[in-house]
Structures are given as C-alpha cells and as structure tokens.
PDB file of N, CA and C in Angstrom:
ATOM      1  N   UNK A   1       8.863   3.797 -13.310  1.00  0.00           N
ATOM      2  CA  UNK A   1       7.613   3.575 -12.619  1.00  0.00           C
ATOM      3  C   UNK A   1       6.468   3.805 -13.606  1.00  0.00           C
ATOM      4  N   UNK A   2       6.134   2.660 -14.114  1.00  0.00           N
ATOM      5  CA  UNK A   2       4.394   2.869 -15.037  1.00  0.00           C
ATOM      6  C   UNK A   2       3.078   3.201 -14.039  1.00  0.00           C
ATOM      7  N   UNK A   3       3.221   4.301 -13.993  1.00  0.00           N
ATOM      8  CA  UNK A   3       1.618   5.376 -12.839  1.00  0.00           C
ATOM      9  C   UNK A   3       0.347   4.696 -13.649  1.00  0.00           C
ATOM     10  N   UNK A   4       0.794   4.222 -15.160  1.00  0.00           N
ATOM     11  CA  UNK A   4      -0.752   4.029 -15.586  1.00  0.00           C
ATOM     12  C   UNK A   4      -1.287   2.780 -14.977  1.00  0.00           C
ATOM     13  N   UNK A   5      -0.514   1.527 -14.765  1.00  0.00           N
ATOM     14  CA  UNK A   5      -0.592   0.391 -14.459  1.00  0.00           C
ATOM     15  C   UNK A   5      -0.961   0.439 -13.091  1.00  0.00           C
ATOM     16  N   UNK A   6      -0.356   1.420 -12.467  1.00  0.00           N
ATOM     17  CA  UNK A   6      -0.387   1.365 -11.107  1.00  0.00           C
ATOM     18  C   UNK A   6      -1.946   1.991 -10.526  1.00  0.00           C
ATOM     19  N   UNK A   7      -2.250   3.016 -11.444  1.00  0.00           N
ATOM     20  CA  UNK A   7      -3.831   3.599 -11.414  1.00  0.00           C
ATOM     21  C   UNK A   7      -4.721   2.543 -11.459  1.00  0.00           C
ATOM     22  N   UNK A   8      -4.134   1.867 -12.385  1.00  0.00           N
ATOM     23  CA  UNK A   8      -5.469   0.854 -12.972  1.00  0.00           C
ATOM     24  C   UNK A   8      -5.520  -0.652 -11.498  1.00  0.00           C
ATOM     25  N   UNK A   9      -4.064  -1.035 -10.999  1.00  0.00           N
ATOM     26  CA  UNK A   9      -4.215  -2.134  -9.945  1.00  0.00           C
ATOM     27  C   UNK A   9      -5.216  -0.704  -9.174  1.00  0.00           C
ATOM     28  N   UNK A  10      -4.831   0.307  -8.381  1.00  0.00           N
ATOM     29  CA  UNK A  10      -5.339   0.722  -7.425  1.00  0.00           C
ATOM     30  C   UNK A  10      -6.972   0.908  -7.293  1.00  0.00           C
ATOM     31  N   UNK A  11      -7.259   1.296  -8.554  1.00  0.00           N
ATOM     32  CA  UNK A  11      -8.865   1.167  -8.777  1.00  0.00           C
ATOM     33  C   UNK A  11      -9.237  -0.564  -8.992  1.00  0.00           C
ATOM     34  N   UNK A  12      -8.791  -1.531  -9.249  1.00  0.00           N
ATOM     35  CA  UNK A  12      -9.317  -2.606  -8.740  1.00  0.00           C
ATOM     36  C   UNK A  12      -9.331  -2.989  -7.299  1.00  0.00           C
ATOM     37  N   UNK A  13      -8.100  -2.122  -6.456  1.00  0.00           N
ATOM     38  CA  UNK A  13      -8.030  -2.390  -5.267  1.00  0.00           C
ATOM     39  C   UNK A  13      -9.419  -1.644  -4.395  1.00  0.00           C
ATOM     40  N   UNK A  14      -9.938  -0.951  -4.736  1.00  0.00           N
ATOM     41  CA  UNK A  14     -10.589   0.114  -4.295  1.00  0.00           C
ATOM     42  C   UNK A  14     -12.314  -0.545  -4.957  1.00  0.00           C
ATOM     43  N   UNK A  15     -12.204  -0.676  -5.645  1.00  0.00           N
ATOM     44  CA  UNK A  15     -13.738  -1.587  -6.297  1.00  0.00           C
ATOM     45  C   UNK A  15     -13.781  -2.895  -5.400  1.00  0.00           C
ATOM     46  N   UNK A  16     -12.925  -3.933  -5.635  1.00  0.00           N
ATOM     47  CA  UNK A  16     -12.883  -5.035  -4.445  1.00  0.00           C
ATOM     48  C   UNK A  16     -12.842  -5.173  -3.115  1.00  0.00           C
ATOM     49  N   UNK A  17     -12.783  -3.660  -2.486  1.00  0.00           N
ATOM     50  CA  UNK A  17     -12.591  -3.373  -1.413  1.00  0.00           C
ATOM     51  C   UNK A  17     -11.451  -3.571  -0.352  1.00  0.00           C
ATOM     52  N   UNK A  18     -10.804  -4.007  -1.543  1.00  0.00           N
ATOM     53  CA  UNK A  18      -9.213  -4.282  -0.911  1.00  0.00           C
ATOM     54  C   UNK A  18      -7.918  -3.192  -0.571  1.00  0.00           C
ATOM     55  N   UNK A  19      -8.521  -2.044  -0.368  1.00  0.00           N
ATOM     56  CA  UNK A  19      -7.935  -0.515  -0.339  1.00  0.00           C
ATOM     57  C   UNK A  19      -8.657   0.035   0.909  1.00  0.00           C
ATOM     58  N   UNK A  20      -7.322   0.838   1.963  1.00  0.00           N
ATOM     59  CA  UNK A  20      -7.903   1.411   3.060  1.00  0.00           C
ATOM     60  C   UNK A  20      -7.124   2.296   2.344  1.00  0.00           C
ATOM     61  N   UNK A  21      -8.268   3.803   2.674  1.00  0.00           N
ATOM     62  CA  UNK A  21      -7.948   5.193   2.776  1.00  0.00           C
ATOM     63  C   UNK A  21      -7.613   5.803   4.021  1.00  0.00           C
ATOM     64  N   UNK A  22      -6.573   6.869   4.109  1.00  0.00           N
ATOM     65  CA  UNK A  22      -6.563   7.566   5.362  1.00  0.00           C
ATOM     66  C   UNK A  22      -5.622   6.859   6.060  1.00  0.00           C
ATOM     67  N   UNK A  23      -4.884   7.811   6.978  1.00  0.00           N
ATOM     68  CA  UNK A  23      -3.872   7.400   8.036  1.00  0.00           C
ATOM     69  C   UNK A  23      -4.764   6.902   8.988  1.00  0.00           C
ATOM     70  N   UNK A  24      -5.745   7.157   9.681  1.00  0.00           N
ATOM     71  CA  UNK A  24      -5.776   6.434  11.059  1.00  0.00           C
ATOM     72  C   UNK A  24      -6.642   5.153  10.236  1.00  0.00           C
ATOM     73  N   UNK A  25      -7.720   4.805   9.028  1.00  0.00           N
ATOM     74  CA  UNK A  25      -7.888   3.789   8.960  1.00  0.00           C
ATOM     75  C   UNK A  25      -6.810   2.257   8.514  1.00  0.00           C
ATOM     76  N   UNK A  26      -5.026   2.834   7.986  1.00  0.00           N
ATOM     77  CA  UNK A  26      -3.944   2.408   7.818  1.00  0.00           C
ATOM     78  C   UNK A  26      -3.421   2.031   9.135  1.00  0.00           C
ATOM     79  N   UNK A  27      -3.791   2.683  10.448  1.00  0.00           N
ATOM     80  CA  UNK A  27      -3.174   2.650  11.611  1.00  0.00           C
ATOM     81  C   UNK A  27      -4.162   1.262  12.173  1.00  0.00           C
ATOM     82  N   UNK A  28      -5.399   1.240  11.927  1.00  0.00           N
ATOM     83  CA  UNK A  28      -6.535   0.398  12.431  1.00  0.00           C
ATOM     84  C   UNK A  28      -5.980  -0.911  11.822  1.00  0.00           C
ATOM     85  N   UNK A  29      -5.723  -0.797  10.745  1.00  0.00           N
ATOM     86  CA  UNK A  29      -5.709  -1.934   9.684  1.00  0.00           C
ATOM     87  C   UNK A  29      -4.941  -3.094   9.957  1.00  0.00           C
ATOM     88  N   UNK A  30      -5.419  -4.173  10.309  1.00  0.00           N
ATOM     89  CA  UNK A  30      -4.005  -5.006  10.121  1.00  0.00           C
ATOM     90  C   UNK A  30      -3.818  -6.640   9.502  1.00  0.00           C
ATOM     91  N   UNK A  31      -4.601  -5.544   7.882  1.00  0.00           N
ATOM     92  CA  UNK A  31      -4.381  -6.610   6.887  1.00  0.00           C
ATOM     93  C   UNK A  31      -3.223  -6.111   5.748  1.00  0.00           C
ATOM     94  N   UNK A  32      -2.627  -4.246   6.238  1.00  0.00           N
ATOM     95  CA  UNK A  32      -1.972  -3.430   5.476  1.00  0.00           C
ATOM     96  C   UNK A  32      -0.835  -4.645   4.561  1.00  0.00           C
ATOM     97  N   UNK A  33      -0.772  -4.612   3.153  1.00  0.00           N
ATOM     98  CA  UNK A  33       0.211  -5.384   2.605  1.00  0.00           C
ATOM     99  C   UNK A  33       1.640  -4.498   2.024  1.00  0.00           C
ATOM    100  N   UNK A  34       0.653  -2.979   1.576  1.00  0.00           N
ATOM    101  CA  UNK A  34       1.575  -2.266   0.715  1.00  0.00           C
ATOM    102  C   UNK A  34       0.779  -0.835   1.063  1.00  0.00           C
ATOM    103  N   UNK A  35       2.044   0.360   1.367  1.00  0.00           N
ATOM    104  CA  UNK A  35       0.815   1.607   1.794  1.00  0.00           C
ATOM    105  C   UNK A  35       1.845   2.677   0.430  1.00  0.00           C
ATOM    106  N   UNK A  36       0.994   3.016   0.095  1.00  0.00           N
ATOM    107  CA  UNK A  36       1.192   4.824  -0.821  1.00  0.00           C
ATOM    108  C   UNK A  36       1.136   6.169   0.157  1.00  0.00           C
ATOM    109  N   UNK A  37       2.190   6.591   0.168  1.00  0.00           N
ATOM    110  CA  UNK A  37       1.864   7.805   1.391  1.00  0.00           C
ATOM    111  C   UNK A  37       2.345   8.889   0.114  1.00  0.00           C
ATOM    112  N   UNK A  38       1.443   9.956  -0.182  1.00  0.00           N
ATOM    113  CA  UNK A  38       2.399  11.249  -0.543  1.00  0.00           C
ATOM    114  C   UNK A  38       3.007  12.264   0.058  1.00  0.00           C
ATOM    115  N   UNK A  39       3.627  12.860  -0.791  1.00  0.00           N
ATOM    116  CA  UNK A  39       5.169  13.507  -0.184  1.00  0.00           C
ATOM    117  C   UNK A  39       4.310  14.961   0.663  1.00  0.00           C
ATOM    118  N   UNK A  40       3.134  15.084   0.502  1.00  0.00           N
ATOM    119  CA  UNK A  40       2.337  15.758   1.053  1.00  0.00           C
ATOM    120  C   UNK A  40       1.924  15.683   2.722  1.00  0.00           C
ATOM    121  N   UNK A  41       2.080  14.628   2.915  1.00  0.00           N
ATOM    122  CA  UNK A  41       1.890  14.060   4.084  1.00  0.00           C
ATOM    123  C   UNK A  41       2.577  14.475   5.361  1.00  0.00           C
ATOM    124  N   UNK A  42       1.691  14.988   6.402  1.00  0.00           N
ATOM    125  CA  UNK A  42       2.730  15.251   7.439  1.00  0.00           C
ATOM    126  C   UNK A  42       3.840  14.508   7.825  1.00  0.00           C
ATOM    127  N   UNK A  43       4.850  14.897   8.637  1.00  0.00           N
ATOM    128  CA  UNK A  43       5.684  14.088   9.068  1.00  0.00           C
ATOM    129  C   UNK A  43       5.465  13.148  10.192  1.00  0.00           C
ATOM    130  N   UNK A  44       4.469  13.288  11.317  1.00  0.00           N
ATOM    131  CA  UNK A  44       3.957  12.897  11.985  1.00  0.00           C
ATOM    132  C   UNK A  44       3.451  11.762  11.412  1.00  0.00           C
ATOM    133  N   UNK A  45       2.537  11.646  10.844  1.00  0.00           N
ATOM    134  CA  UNK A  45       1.312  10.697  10.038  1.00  0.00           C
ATOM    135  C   UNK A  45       2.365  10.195   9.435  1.00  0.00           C
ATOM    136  N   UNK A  46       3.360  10.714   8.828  1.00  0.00           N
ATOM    137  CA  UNK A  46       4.316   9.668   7.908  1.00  0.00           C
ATOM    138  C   UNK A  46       4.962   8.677   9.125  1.00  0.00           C
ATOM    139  N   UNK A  47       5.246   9.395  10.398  1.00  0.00           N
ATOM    140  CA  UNK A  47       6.002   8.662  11.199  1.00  0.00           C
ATOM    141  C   UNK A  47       5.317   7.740  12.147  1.00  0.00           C
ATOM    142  N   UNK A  48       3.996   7.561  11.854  1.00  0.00           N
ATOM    143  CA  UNK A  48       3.313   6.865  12.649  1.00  0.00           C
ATOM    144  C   UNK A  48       3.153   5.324  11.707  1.00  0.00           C
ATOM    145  N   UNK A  49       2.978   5.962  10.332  1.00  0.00           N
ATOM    146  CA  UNK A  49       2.611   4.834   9.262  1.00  0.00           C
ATOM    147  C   UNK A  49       4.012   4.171   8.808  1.00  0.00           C
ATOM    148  N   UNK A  50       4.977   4.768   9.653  1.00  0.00           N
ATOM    149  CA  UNK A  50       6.241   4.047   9.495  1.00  0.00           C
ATOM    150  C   UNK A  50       6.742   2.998  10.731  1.00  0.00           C
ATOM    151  N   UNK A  51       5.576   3.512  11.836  1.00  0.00           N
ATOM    152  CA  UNK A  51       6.091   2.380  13.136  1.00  0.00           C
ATOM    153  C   UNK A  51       5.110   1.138  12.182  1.00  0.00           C
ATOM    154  N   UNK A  52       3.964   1.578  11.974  1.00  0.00           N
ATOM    155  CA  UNK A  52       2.708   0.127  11.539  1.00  0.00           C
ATOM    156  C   UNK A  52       3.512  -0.622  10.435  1.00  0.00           C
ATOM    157  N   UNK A  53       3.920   0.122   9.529  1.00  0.00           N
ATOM    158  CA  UNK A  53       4.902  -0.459   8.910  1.00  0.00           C
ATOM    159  C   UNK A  53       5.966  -1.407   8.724  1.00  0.00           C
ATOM    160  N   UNK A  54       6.853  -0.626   9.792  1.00  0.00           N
ATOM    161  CA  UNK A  54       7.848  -1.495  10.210  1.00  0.00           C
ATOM    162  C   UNK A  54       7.244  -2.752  11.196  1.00  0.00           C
ATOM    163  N   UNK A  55       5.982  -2.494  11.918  1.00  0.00           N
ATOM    164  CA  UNK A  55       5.645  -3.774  12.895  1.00  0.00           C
ATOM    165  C   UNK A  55       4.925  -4.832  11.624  1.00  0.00           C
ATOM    166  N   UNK A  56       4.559  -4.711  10.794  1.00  0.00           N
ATOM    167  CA  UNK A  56       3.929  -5.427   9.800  1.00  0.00           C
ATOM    168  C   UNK A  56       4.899  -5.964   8.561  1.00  0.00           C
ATOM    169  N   UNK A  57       5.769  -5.548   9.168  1.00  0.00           N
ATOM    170  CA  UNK A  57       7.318  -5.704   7.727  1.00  0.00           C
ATOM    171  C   UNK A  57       6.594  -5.915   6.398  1.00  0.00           C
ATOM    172  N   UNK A  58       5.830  -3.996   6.300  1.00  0.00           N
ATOM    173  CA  UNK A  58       5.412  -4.036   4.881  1.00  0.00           C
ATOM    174  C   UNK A  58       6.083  -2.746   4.346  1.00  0.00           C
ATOM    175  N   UNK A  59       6.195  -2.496   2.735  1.00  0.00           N
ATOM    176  CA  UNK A  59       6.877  -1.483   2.108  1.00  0.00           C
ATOM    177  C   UNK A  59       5.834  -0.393   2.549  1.00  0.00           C
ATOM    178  N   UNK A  60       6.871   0.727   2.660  1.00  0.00           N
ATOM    179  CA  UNK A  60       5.609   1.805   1.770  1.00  0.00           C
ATOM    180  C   UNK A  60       6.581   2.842   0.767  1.00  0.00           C
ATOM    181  N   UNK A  61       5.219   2.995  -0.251  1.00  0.00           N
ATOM    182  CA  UNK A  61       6.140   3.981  -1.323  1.00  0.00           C
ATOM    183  C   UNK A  61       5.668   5.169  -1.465  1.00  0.00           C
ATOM    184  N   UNK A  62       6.640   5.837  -1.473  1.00  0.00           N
ATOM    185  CA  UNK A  62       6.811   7.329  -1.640  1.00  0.00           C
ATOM    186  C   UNK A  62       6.240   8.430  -2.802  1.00  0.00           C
ATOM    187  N   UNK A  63       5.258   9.111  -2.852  1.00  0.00           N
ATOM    188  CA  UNK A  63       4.881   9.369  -4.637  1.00  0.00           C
ATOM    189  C   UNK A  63       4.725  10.890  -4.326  1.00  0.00           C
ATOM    190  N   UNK A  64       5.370  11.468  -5.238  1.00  0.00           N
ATOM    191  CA  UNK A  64       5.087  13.101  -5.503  1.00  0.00           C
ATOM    192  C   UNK A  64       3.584  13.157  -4.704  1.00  0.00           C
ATOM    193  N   UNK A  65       2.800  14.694  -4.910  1.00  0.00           N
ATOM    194  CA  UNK A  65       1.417  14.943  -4.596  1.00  0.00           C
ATOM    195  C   UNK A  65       0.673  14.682  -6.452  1.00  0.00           C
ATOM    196  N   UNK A  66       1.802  15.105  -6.975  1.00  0.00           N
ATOM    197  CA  UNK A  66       1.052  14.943  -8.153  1.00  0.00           C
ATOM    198  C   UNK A  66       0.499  13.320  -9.083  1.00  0.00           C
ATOM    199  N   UNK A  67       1.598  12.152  -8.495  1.00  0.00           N
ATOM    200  CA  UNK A  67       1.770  11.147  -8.691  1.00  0.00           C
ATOM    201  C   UNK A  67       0.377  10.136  -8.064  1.00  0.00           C
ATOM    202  N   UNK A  68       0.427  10.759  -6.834  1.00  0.00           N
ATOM    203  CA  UNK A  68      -0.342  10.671  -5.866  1.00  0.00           C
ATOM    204  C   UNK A  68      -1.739  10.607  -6.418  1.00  0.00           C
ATOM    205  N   UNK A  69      -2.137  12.032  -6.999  1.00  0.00           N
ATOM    206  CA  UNK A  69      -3.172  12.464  -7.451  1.00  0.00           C
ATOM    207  C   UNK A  69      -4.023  11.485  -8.515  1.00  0.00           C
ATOM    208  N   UNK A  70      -2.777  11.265  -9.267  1.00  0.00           N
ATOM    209  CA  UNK A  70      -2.820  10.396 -10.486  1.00  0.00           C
ATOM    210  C   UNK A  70      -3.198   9.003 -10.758  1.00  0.00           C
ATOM    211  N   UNK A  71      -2.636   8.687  -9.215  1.00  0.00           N
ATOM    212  CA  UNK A  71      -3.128   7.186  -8.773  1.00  0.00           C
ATOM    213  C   UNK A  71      -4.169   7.023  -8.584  1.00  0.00           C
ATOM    214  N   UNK A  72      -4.868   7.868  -7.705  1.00  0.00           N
ATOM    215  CA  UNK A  72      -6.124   8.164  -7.025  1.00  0.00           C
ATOM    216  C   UNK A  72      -7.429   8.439  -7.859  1.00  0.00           C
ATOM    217  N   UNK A  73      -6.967   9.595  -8.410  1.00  0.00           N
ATOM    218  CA  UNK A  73      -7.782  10.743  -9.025  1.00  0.00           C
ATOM    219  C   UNK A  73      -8.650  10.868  -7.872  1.00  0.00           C
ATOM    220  N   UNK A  74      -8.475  11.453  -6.659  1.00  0.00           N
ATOM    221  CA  UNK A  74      -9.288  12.412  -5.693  1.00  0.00           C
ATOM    222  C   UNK A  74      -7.881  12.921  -4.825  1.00  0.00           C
ATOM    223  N   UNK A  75      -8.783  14.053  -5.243  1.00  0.00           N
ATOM    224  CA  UNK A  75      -7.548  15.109  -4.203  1.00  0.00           C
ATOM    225  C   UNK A  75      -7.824  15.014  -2.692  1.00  0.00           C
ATOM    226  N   UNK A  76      -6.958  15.429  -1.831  1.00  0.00           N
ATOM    227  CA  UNK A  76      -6.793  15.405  -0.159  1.00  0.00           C
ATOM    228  C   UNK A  76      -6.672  13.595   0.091  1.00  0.00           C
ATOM    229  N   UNK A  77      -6.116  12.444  -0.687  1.00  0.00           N
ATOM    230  CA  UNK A  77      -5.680  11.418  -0.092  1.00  0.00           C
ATOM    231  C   UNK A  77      -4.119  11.522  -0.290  1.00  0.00           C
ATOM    232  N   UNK A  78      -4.036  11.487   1.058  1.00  0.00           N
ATOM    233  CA  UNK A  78      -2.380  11.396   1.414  1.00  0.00           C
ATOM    234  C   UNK A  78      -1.491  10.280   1.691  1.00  0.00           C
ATOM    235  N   UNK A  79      -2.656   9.138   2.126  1.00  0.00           N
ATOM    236  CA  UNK A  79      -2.112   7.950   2.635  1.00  0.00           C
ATOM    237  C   UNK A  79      -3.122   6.733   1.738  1.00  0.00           C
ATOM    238  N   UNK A  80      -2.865   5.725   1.518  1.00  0.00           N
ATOM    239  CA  UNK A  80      -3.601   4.746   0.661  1.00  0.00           C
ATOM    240  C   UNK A  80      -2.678   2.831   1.073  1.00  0.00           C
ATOM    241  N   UNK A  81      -3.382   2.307   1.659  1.00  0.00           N
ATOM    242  CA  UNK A  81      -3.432   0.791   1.745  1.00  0.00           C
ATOM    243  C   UNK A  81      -3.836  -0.071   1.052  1.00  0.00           C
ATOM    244  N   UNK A  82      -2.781  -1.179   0.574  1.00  0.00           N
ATOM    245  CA  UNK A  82      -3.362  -2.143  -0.348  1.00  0.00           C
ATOM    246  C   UNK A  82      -3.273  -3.101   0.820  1.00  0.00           C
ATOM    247  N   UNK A  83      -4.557  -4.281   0.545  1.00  0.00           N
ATOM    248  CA  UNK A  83      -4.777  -5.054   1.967  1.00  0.00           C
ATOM    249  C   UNK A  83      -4.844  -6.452   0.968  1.00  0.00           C
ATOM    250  N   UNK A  84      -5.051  -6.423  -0.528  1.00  0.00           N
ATOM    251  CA  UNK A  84      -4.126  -7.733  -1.087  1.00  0.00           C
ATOM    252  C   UNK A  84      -3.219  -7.936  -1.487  1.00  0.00           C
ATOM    253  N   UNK A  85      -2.745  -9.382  -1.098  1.00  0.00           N
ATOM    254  CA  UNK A  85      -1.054  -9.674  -2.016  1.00  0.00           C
ATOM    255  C   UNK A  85      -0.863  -9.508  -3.377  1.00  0.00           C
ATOM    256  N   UNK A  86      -2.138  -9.803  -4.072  1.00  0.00           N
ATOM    257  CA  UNK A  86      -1.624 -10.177  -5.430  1.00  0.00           C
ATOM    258  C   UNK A  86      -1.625  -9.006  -6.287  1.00  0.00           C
ATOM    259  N   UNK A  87      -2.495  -7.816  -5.648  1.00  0.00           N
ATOM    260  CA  UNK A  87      -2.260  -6.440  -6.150  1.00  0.00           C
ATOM    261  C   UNK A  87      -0.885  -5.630  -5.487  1.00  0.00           C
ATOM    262  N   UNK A  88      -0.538  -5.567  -4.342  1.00  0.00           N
ATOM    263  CA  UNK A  88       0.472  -5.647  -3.489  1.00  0.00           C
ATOM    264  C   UNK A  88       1.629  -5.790  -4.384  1.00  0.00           C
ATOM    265  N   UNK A  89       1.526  -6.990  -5.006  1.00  0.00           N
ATOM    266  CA  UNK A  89       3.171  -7.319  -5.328  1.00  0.00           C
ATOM    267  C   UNK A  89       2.779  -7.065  -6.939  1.00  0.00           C
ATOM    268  N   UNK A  90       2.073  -7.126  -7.558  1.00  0.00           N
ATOM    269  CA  UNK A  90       1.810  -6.552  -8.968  1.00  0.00           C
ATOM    270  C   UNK A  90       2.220  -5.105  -9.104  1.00  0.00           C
ATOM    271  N   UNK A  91       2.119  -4.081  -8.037  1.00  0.00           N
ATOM    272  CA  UNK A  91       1.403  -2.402  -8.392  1.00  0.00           C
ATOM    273  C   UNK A  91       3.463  -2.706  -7.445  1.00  0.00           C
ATOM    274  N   UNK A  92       4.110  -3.350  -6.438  1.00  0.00           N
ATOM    275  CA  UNK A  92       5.639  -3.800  -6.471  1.00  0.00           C
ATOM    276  C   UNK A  92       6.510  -3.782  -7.657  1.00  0.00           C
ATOM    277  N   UNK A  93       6.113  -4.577  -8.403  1.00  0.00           N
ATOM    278  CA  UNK A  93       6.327  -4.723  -9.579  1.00  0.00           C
ATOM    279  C   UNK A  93       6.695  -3.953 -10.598  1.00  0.00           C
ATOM    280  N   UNK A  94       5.296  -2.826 -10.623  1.00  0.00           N
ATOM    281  CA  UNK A  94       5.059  -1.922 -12.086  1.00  0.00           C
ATOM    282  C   UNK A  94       6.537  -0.421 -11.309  1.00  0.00           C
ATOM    283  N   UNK A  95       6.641  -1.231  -9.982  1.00  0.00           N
ATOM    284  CA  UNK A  95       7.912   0.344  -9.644  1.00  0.00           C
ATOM    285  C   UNK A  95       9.213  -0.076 -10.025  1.00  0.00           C
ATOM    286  N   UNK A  96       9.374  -0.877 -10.331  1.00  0.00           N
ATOM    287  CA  UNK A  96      10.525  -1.545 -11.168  1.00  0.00           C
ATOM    288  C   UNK A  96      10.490  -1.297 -12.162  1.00  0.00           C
ATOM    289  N   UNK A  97       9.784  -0.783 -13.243  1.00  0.00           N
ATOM    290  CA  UNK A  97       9.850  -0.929 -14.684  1.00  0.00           C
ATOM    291  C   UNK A  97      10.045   0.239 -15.031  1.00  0.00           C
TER     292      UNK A  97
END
C-alpha cells in the first residue's frame, strides 16, 4: 500500500470537493464511491457505514489510526468519502502495490 500516493489523491479529493468527511455526512451521501474508515472507529458507525456500503456496492478500506492520520493529516477523522471515480479507482489501485 503506497500511503504517499494515496495522501496526495485524497488531498485532491478534498480541494475539488470531491471528499465527504464524517460518518453521518457518508450516511447522507449518495454519491459515496470509495469510504476510508479507521480502525479507530466505533463499531456502530463502522456498522452503519457498512449497511450504506453494501446498499451502494461500494468498497471501504480499512487503515490503522496512524495510516489514517497520514492520509488526512487532521486528527479526530475516522471516516472519509471519495465521491469521484477516477480518484476512487486510482487511491483502489495504489492498495495493490
């Protein structure tokens, strides 16, 4: 998994405005393509962003708190939405490598 590549799609996702923060704005959302939840995350909130999930037949991936952090760089985000494809399946991608 290249975190640097993946930092760098997420801050374009987040400048273009193509990034929802937060579980209930992930729950609102329903342009969600690809969600980041960290391992920080309640189980609840994980299990809610796993029904939207599964009704949207989109991934979500799993990242340490520290991984998390790294993506972000702001602490207390637990949950993170990518709402384009082409970052979506790029930041897909960089978890393969």
């Amino acid at each position: 998994m290249n975190l640097m590549k993946i930092k760098t799609y997420v801050g374009f996702a987040t400048k273009s405005r193509s990034a929802v923060i937060g579980t209930d704005n992930i729950l609102k959302s329903k342009k969600n393509k690809l969600i980041l939840v960290s391992s920080e995350l309640s189980i609840q909130a994980l299990n809610k962003i796993q029904i939207v999930a599964n009704s949207q037949k989109i991934d979500i991936v799993k990242l340490t708190g520290t991984e998390m952090f790294s993506v972000i760089s702001k602490s207390g985000i637990k949950a993170l939405s990518i709402t384009d494809d082409n970052l979506a399946n790029a930041i897909k991608s960089c978890l393969t490598e």
